[in-house]
Protein backbone atom coordinates (compact mmCIF):
# COMPACT_ATOMS: atom_id res chain seq x y z
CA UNK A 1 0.00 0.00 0.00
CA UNK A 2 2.92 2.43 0.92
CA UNK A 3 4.29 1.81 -2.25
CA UNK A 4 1.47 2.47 -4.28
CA UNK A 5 0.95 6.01 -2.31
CA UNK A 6 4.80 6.51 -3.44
CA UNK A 7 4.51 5.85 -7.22
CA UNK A 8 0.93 7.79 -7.08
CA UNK A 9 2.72 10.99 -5.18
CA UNK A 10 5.81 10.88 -7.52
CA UNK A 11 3.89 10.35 -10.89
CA UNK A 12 0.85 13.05 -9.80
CA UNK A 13 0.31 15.93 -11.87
CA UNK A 14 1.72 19.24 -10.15
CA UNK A 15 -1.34 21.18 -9.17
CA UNK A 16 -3.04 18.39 -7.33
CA UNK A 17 -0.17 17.70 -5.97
CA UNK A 18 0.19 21.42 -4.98
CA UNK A 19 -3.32 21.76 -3.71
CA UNK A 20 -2.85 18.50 -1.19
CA UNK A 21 0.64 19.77 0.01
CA UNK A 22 -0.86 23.58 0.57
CA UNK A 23 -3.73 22.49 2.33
CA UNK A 24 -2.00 18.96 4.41
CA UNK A 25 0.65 22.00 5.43
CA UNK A 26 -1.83 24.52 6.73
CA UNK A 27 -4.12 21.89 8.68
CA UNK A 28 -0.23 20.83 10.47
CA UNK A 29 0.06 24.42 11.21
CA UNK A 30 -3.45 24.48 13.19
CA UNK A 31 -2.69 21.40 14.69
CA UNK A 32 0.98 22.11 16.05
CA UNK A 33 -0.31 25.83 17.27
CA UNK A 34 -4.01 25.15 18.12
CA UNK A 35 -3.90 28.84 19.18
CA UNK A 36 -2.71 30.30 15.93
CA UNK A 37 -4.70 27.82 13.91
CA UNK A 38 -7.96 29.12 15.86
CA UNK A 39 -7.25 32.80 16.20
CA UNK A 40 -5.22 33.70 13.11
CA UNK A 41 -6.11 31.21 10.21
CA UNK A 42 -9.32 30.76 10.82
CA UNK A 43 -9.76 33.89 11.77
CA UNK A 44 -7.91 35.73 8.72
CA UNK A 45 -8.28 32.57 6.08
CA UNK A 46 -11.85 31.25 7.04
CA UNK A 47 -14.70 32.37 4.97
CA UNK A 48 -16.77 34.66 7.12
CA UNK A 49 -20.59 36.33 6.10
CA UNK A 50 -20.15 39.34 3.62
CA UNK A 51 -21.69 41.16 6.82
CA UNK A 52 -19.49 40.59 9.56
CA UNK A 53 -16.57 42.49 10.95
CA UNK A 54 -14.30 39.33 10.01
CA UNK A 55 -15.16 39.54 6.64
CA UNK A 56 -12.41 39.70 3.63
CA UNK A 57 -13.11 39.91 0.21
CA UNK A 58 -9.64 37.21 -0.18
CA UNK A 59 -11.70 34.77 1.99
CA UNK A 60 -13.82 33.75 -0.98
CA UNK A 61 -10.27 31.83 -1.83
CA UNK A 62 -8.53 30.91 0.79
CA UNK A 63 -11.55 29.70 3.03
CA UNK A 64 -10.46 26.16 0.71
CA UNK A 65 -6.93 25.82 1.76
CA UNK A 66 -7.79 25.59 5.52
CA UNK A 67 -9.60 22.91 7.22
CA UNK A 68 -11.14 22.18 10.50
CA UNK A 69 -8.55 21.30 13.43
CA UNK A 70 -10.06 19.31 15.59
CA UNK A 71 -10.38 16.77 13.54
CA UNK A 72 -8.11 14.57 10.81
CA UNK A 73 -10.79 13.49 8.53
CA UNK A 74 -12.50 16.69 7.22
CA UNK A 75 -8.53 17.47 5.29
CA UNK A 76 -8.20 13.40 4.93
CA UNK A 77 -11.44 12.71 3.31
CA UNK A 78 -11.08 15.57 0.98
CA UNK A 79 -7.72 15.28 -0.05
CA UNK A 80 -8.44 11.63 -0.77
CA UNK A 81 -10.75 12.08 -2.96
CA UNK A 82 -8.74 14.31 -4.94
CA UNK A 83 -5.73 12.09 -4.81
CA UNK A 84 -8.34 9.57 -6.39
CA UNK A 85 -9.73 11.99 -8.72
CA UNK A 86 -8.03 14.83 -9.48
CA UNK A 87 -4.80 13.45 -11.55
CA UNK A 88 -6.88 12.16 -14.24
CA UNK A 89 -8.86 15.39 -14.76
CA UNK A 90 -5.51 17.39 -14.79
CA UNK A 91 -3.95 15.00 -17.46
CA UNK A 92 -6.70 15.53 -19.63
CA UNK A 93 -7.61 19.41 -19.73
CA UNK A 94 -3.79 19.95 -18.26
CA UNK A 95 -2.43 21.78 -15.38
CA UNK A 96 -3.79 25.48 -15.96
CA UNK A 97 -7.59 24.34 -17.23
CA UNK A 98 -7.76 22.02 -13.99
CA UNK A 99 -6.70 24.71 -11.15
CA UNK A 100 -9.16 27.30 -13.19
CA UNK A 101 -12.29 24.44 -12.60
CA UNK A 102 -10.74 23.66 -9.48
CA UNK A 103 -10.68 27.53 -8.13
CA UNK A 104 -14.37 27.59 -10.10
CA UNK A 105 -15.83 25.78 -7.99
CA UNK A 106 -14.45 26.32 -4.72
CA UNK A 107 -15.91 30.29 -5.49
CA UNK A 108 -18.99 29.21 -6.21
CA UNK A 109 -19.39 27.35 -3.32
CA UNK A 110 -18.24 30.65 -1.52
CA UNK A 111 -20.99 32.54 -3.06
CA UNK A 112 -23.35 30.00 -2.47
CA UNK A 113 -22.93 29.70 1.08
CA UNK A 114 -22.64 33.57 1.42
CA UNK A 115 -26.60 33.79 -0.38
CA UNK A 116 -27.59 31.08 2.11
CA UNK A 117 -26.19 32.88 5.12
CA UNK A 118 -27.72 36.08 3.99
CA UNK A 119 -31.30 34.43 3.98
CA UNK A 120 -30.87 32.23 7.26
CA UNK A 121 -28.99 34.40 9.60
CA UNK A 122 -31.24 36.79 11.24
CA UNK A 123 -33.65 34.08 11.39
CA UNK A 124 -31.13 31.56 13.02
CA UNK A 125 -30.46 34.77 16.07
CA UNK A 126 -34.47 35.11 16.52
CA UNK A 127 -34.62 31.32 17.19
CA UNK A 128 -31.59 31.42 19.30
CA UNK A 129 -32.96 34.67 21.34
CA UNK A 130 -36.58 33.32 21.37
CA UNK A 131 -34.87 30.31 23.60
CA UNK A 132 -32.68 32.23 25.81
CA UNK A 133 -35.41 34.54 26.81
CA UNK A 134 -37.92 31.67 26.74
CA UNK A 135 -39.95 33.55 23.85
CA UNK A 136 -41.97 32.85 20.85
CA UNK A 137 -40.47 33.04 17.68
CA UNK A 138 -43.01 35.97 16.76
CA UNK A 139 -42.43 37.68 20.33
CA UNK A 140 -39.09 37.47 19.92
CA UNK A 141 -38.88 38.75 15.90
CA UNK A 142 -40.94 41.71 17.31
CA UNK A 143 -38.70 42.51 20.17
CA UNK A 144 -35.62 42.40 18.40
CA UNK A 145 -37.12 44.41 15.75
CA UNK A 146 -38.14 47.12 18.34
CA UNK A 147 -34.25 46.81 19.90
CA UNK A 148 -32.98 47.91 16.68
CA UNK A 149 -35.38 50.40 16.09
CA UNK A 150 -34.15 51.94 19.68
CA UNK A 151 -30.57 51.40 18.29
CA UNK A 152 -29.94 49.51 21.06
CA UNK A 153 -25.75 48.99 21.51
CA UNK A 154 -26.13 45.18 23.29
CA UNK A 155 -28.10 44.07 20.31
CA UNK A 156 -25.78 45.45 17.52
CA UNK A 157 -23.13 43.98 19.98
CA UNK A 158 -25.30 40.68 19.78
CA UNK A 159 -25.38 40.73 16.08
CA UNK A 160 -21.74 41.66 15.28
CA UNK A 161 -20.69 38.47 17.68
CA UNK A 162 -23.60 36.29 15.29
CA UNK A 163 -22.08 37.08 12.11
CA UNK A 164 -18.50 36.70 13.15
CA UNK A 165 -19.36 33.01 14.06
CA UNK A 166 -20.45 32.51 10.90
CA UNK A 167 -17.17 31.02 9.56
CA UNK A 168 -16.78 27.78 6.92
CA UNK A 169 -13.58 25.97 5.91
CA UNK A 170 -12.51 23.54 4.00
CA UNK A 171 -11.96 22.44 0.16
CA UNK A 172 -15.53 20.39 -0.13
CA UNK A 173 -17.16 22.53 -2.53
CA UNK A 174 -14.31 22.48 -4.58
CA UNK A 175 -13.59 18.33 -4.30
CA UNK A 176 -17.84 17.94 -5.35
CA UNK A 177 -17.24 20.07 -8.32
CA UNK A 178 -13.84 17.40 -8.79
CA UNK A 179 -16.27 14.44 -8.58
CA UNK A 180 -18.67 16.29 -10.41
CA UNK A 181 -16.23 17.01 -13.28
CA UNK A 182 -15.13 13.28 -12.99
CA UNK A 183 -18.62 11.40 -13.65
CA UNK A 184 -19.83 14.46 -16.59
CA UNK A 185 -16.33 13.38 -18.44
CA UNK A 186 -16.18 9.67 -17.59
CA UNK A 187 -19.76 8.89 -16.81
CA UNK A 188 -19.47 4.99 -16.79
CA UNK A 189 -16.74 4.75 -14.87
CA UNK A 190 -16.94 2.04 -12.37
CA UNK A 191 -16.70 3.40 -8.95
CA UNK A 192 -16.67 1.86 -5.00
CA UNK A 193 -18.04 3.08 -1.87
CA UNK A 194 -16.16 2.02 0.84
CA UNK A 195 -17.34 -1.43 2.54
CA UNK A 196 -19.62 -1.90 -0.68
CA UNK A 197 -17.99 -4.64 -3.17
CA UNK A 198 -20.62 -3.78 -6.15
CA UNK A 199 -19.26 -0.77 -8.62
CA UNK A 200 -21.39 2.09 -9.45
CA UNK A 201 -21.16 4.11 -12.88
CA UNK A 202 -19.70 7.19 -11.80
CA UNK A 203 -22.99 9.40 -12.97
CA UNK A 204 -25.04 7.57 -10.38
CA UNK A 205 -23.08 8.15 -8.00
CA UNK A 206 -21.96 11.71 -8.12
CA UNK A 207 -25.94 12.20 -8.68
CA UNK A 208 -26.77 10.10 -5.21
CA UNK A 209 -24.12 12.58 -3.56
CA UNK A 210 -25.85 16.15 -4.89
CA UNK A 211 -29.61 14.83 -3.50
CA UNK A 212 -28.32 13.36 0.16
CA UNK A 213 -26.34 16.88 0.13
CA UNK A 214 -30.11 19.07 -1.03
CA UNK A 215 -31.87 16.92 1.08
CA UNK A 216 -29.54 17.47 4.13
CA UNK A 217 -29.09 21.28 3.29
CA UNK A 218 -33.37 21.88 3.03
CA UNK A 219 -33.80 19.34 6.45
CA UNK A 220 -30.91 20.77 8.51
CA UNK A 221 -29.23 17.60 8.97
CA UNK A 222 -25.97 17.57 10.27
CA UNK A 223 -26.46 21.47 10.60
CA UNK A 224 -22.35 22.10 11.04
CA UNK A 225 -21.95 21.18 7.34
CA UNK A 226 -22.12 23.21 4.70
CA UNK A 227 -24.21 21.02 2.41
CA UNK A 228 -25.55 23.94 0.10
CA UNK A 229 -21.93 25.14 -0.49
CA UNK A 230 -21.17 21.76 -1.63
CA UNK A 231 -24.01 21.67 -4.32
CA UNK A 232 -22.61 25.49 -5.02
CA UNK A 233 -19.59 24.08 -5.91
CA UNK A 234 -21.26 21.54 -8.23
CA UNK A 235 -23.54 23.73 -9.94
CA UNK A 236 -20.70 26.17 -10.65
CA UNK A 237 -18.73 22.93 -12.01
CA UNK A 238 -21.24 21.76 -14.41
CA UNK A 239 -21.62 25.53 -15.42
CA UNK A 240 -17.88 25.33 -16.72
CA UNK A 241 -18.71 22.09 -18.02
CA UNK A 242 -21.11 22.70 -19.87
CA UNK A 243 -19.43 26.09 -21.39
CA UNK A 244 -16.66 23.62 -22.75
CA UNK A 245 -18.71 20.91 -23.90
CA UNK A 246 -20.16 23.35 -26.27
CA UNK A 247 -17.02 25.06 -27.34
CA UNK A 248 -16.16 21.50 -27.83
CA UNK A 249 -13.07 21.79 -25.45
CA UNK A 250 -14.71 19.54 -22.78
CA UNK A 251 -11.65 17.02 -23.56
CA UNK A 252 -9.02 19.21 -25.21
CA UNK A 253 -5.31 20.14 -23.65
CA UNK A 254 -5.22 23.39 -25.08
CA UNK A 255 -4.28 24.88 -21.38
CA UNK A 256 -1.61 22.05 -20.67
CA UNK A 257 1.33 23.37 -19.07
């Protein structure tokens, strides 16, 4: 097994390979200084609401080089799947063409989350001030709307603190628009779930994936993922796609390095 991680490192294309190395580097960093990884990447690299304090425009980038701390998997799942993935897709459309899909999608599921958080958020502090103060959800929309009628500093206080813990990491909008890109060029490609010995054609698959992630995003399952930034970065992907199929570049090399 170690050897066949060797020859895969030493014969991968150079901007997967980059990608893994930035972001395996980065999620070190936050694990060797907890501290610095909490209150200066996150803080500075995370992608924060377009309304909060915390909030830089460069965000929309690097929010998919830096992954969650606390635990190993979020980074090890993600580069995985691009080890898996990724090298095959570069090799075709070549080095520059891959990072521009790759960078594609990881935006869009930036912007995507941003739209989300701008519809949810002030909805999300009602419910969460409604409980504290042991409220109805109409009481309490009424009483915060009087608050900042009044201009009322603990509630713009309140709301600052809301937004700024608005925060998403990691590179999972930008590895679904990878699988994404994988099953719209190589659609019958057998594929394996873990634990499952039976292959799936790689269009099923990726298309199981986008409704478990809409129906978790509409139900609010598993609530700390971003599951609507993940179909961003899909729907941005098959945007691309789509552009090149009809150009008729979808398999070209034009862009290799």
């Amino acid at each position: 097994m170690s050897q066949f991680f060797g020859r895969s490192i030493t014969s991968m294309p150079p901007v997967t390979k980059n990608i893994i190395i930035i972001n395996a580097l980065i999620w070190l960093v936050e694990v060797i200084s907890p501290q610095f990884g909490a209150n200066g990447i996150i803080r500075h690299l995370g992608l924060h609401y377009v309304g909060a304090s915390h909030f830089n425009p460069a965000q929309i980038i690097t929010y998919m080089f830096v992954h969650d701390q606390h635990t190993f998997f979020h980074v090890f799942f993600n580069m995985l799947t691009l080890f898996f993935f990724g090298p095959m897709l570069e090799r075709l459309w070549g080095g520059k063409r891959f990072l521009l899909y790759y960078m594609v999608c990881g935006v869009g599921a930036a912007l995507i989350q941003e739209g989300v958080w701008a519809l949810t958020w002030m909805n999300e502090y009602i419910d969460f001030f409604s409980k504290a103060n042991h409220l109805s959800h109409a009481e309490a929309s009424e009483l915060v709307r009087q608050m900042a009628e009044a201009g009322r500093p603990d509630l713009v206080s309140a709301l600052d603190a809301m937004k700024n813990s608005m925060v998403t990491v990691g590179a999972s909008g930008a590895i679904f628009g990878i699988l994404l890109g994988f099953a719209f060029v190589f659609p019958n490609m057998p594929l394996y779930l873990f634990f499952i010995p039976i292959p799936i054609k790689a269009k099923y698959m990726v298309a199981g994936y986008a409704v478990i992630e809409f129906f978790f995003g509409v139900t609010g399952t598993m609530s700390t993922v971003a599951h609507f930034a993940h179909l961003g970065g899909m729907i941005f992907g098959l945007g691309l796609l789509l552009y090149w199929k009809h150009k008729g570049t979808l398999t070209g090399n034009r862009y290799q390095y």
